[in-house]
PDB file of N, CA and C in Angstrom:
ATOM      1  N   UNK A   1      15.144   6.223  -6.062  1.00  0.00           N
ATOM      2  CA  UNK A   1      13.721   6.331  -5.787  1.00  0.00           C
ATOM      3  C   UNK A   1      13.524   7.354  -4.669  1.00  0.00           C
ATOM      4  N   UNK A   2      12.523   7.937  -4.915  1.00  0.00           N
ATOM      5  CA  UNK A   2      12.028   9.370  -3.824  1.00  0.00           C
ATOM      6  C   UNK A   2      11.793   8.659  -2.385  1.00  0.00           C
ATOM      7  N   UNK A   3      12.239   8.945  -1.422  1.00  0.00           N
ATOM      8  CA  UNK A   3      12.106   8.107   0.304  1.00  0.00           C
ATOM      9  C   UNK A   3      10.291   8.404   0.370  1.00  0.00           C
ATOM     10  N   UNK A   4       9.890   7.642   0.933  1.00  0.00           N
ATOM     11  CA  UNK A   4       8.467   7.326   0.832  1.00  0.00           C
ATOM     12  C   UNK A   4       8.085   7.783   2.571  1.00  0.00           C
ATOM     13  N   UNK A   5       7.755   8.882   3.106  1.00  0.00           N
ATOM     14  CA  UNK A   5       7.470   9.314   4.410  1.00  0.00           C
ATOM     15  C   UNK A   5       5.935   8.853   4.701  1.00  0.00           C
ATOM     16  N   UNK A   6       5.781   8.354   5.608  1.00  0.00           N
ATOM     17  CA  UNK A   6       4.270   7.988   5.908  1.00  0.00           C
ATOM     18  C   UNK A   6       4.278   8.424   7.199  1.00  0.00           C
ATOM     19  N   UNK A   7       3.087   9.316   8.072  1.00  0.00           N
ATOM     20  CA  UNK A   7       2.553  10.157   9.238  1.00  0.00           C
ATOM     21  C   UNK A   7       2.302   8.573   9.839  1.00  0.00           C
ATOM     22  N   UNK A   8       2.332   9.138  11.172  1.00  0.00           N
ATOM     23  CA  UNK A   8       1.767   7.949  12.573  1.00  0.00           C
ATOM     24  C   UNK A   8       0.760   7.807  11.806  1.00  0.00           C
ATOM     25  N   UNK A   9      -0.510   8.900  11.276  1.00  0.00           N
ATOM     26  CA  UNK A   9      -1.574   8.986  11.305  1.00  0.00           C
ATOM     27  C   UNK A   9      -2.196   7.665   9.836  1.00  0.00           C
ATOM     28  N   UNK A  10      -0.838   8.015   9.191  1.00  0.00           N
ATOM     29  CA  UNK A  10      -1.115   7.314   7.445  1.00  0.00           C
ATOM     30  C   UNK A  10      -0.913   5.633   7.880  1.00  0.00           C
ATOM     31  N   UNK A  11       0.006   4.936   9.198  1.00  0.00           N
ATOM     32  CA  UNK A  11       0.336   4.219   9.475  1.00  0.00           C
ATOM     33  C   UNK A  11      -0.611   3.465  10.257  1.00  0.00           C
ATOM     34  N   UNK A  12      -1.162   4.031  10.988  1.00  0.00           N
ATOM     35  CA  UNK A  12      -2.163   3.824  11.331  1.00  0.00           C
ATOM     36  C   UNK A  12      -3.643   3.180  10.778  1.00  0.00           C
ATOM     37  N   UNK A  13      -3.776   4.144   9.621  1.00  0.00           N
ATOM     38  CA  UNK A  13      -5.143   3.532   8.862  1.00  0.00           C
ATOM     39  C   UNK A  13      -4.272   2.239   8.017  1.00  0.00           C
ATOM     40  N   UNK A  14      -3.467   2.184   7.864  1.00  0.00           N
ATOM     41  CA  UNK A  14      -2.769   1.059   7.205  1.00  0.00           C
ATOM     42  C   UNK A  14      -2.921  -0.353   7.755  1.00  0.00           C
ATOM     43  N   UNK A  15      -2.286  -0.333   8.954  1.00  0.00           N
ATOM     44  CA  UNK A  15      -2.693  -1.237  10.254  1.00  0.00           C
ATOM     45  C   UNK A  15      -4.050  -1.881  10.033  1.00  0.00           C
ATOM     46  N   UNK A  16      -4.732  -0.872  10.102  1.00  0.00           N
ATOM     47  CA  UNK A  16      -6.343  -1.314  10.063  1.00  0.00           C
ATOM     48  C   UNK A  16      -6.909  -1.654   8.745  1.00  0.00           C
ATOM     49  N   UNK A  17      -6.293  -1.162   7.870  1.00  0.00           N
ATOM     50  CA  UNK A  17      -6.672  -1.714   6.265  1.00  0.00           C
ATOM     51  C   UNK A  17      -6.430  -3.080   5.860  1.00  0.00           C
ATOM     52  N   UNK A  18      -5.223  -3.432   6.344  1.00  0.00           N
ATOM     53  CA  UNK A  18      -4.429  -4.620   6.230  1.00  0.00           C
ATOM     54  C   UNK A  18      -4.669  -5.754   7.121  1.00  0.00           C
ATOM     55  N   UNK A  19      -5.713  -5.217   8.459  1.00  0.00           N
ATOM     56  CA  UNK A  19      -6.112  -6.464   9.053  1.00  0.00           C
ATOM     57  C   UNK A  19      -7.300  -6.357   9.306  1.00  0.00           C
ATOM     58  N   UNK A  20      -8.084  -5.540   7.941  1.00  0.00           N
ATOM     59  CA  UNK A  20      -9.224  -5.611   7.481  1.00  0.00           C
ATOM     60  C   UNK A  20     -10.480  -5.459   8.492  1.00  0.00           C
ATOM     61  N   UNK A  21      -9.907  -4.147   9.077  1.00  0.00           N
ATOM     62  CA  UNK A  21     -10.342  -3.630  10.392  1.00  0.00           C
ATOM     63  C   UNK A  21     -11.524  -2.351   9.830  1.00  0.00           C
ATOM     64  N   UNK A  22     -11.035  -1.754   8.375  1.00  0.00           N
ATOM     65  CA  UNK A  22     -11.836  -1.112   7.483  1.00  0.00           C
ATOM     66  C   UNK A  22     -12.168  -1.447   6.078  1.00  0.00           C
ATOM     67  N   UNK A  23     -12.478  -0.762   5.218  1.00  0.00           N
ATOM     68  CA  UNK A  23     -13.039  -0.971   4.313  1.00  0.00           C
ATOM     69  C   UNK A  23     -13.781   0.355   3.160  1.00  0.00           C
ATOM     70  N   UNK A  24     -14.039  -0.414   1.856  1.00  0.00           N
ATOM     71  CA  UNK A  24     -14.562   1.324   1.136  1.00  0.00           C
ATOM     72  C   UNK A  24     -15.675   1.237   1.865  1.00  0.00           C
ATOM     73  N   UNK A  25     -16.504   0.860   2.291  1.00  0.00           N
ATOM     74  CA  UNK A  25     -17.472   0.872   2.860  1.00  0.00           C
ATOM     75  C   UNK A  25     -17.816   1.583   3.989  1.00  0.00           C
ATOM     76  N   UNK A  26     -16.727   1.173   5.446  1.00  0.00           N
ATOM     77  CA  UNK A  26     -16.725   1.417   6.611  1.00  0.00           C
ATOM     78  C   UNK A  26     -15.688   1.704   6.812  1.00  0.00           C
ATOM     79  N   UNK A  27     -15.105   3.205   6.229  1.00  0.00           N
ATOM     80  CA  UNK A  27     -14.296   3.483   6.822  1.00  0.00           C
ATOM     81  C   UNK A  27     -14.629   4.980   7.108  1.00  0.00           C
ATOM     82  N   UNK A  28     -14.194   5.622   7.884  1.00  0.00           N
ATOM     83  CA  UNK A  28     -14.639   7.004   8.040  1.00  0.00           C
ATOM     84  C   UNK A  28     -13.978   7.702   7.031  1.00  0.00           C
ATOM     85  N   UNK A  29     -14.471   9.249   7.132  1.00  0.00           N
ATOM     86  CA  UNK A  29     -14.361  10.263   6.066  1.00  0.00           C
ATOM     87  C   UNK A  29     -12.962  10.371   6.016  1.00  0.00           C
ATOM     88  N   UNK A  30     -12.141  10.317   7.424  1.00  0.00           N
ATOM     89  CA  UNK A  30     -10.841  10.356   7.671  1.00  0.00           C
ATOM     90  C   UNK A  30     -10.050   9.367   7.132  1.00  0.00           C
ATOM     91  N   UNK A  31     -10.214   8.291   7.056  1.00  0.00           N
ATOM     92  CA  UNK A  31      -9.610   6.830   6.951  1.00  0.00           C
ATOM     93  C   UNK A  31      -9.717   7.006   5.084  1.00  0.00           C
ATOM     94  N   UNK A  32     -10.906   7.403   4.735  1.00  0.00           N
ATOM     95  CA  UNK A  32     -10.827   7.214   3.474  1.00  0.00           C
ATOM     96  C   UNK A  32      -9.933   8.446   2.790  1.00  0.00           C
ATOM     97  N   UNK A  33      -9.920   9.498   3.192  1.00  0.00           N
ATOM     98  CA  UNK A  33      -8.895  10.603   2.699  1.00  0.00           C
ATOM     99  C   UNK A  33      -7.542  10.280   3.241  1.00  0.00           C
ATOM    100  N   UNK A  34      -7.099   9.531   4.084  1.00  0.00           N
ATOM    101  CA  UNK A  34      -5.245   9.114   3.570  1.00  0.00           C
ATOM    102  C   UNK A  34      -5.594   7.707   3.197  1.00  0.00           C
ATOM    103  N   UNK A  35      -6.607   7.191   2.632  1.00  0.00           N
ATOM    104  CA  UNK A  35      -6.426   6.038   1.505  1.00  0.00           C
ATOM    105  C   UNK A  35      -6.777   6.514   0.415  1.00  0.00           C
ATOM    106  N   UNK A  36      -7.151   7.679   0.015  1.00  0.00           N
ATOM    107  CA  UNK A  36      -7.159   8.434  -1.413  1.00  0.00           C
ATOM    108  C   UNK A  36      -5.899   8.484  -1.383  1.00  0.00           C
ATOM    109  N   UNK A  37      -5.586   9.760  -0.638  1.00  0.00           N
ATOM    110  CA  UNK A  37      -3.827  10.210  -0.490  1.00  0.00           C
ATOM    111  C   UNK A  37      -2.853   9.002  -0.899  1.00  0.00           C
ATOM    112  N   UNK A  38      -3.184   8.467   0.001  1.00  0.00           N
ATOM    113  CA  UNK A  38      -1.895   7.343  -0.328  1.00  0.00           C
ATOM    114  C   UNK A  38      -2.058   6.527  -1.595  1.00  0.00           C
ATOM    115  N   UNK A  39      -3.032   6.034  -2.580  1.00  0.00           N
ATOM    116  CA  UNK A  39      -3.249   5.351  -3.513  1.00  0.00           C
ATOM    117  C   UNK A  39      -2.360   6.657  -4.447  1.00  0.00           C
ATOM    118  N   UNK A  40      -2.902   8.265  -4.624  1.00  0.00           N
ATOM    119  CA  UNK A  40      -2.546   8.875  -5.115  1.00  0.00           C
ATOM    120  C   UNK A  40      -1.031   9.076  -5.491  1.00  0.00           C
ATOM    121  N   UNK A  41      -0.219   9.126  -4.266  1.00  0.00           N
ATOM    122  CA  UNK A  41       1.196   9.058  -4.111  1.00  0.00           C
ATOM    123  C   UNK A  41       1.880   7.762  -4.459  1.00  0.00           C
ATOM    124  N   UNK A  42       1.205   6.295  -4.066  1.00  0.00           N
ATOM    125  CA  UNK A  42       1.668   5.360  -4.956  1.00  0.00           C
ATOM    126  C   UNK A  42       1.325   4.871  -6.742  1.00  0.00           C
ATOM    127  N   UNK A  43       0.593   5.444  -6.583  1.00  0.00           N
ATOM    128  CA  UNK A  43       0.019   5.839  -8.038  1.00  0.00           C
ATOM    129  C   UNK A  43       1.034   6.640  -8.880  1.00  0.00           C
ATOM    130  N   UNK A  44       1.761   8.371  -8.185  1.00  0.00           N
ATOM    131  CA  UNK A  44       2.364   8.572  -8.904  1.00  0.00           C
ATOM    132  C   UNK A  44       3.905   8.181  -8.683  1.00  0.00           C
ATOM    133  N   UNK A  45       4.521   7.374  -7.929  1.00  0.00           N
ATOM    134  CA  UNK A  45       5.823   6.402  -8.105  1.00  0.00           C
ATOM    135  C   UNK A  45       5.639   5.392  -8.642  1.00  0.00           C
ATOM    136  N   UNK A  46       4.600   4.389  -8.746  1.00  0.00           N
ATOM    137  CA  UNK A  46       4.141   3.499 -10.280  1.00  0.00           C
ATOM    138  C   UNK A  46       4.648   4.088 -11.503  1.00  0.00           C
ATOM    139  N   UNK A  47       4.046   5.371 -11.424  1.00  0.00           N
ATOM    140  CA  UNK A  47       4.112   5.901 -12.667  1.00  0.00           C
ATOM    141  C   UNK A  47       5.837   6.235 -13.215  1.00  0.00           C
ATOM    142  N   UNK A  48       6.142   6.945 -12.203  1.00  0.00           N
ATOM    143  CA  UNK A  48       7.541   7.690 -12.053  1.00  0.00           C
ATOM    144  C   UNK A  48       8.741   6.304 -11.998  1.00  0.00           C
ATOM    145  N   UNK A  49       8.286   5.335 -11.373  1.00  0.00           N
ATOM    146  CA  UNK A  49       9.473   3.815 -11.952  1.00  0.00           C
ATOM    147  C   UNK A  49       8.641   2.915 -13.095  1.00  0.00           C
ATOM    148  N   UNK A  50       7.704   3.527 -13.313  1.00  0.00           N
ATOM    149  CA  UNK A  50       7.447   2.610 -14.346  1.00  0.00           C
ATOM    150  C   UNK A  50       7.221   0.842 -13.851  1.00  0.00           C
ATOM    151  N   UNK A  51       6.471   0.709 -12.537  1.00  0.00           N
ATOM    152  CA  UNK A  51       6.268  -0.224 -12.236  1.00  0.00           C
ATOM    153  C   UNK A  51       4.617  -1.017 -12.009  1.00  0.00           C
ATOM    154  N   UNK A  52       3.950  -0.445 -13.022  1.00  0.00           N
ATOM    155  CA  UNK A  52       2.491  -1.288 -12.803  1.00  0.00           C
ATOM    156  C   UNK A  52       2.932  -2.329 -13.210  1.00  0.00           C
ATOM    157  N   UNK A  53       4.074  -3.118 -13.693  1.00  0.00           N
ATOM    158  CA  UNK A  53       3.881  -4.471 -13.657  1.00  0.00           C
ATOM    159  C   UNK A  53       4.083  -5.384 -12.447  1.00  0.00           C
ATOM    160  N   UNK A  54       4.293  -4.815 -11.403  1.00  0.00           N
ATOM    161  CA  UNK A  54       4.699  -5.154 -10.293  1.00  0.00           C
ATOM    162  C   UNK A  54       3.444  -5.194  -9.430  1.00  0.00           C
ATOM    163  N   UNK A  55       2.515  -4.610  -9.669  1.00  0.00           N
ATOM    164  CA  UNK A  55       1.469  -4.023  -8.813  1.00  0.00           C
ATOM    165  C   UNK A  55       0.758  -4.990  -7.873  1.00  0.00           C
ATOM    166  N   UNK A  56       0.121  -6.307  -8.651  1.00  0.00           N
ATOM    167  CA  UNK A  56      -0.359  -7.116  -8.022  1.00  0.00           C
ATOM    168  C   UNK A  56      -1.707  -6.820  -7.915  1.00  0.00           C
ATOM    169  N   UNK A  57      -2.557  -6.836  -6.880  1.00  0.00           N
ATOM    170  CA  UNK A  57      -3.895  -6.793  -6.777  1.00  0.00           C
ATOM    171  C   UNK A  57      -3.839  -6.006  -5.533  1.00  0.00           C
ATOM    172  N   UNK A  58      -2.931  -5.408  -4.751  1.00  0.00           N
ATOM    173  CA  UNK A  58      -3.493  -3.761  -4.084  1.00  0.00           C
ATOM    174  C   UNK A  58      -2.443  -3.018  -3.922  1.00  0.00           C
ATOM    175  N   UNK A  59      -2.480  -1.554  -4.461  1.00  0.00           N
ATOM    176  CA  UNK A  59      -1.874  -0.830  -4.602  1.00  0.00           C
ATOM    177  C   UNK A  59      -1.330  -0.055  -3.255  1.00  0.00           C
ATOM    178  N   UNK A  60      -2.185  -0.334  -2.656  1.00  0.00           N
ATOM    179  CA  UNK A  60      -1.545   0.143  -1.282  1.00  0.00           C
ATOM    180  C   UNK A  60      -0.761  -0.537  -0.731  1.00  0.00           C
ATOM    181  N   UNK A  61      -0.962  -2.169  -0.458  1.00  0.00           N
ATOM    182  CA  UNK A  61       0.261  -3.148  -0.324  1.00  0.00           C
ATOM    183  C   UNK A  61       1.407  -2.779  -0.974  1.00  0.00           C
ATOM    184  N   UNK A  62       1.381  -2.606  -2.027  1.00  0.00           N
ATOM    185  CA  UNK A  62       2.622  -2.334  -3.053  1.00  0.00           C
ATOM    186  C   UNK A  62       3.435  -1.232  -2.385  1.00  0.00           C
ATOM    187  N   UNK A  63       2.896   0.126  -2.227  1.00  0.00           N
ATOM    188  CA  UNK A  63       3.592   1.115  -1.566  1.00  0.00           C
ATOM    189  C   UNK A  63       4.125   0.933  -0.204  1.00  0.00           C
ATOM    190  N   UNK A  64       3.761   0.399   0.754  1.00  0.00           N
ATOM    191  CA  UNK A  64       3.293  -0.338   1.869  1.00  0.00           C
ATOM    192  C   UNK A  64       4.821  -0.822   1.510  1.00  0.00           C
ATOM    193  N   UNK A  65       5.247  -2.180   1.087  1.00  0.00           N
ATOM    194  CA  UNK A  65       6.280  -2.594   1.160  1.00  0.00           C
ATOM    195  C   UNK A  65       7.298  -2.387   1.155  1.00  0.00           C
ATOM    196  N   UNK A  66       7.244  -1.324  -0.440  1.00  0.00           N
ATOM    197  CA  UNK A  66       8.191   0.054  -0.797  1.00  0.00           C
ATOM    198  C   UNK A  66       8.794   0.719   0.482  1.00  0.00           C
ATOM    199  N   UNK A  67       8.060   1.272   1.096  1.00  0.00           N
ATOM    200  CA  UNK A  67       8.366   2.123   2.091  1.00  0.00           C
ATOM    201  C   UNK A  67       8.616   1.121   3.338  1.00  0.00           C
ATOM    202  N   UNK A  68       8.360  -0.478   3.742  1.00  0.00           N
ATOM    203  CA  UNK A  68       9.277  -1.343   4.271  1.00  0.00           C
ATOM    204  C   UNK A  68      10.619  -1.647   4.110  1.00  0.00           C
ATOM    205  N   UNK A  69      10.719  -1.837   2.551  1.00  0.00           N
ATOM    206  CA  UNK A  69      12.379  -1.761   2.022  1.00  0.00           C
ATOM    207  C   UNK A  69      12.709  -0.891   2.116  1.00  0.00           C
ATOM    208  N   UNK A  70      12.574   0.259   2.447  1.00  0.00           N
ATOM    209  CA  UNK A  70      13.299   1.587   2.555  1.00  0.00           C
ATOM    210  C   UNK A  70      13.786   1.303   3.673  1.00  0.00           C
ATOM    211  N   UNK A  71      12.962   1.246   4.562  1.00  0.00           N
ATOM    212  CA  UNK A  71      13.637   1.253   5.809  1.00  0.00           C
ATOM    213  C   UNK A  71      14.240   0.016   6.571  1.00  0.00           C
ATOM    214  N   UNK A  72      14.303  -0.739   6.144  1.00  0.00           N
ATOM    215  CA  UNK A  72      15.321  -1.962   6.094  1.00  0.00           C
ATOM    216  C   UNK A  72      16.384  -1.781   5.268  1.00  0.00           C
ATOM    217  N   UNK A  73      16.954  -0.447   4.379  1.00  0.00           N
ATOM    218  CA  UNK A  73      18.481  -0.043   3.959  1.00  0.00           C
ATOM    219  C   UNK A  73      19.118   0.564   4.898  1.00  0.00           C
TER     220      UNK A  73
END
C-alpha cells in the first residue's frame, strides 16, 4: 500500500473534525479544501485496494486509521 503522508496542517483539521469542532457547514474555506483533498486521496486508495467494503460510515475515519497503522509498523 502507497505510505499515506498527512501535513501538520491536514492533521490538524482532522483533530477538529473528529471532535466535531467543525463541520460541512462551519468550517472555513480552508478546513473544507483539505477535507475535499483528503476524501479525494482516500477515495482514490479505496479504489486502488479495492476496499469500499471496509468503509463504514466516514471516509475520512477510514483513511485516518490507515495512516495510524502505518505508523504503528
Amino acid at each position: 500500500m502507497d505510505k499515506i503522508e498527512l501535513t501538520a496542517t491536514e492533521l490538524k483539521v482532522l483533530d477538529e473534525y473528529f471532535a466535531g469542532e467543525i463541520g460541512m457547514f462551519t468550517a472555513t474555506e480552508e478546513q473544507m479544501t483539505v477535507i475535499r483533498n483528503l476524501n479525494d486521496r482516500a477515495g482514490a486508495l479505496m479504489d486502488k485496494l479495492d476496499a469500499w467494503d471496509e468503509l463504514g460510515e466516514d471516509m475520512l475515519g477510514w483513511y485516518y486509521n490507515k495512516y495510524l497503522e502505518q505508523r504503528a509498523q
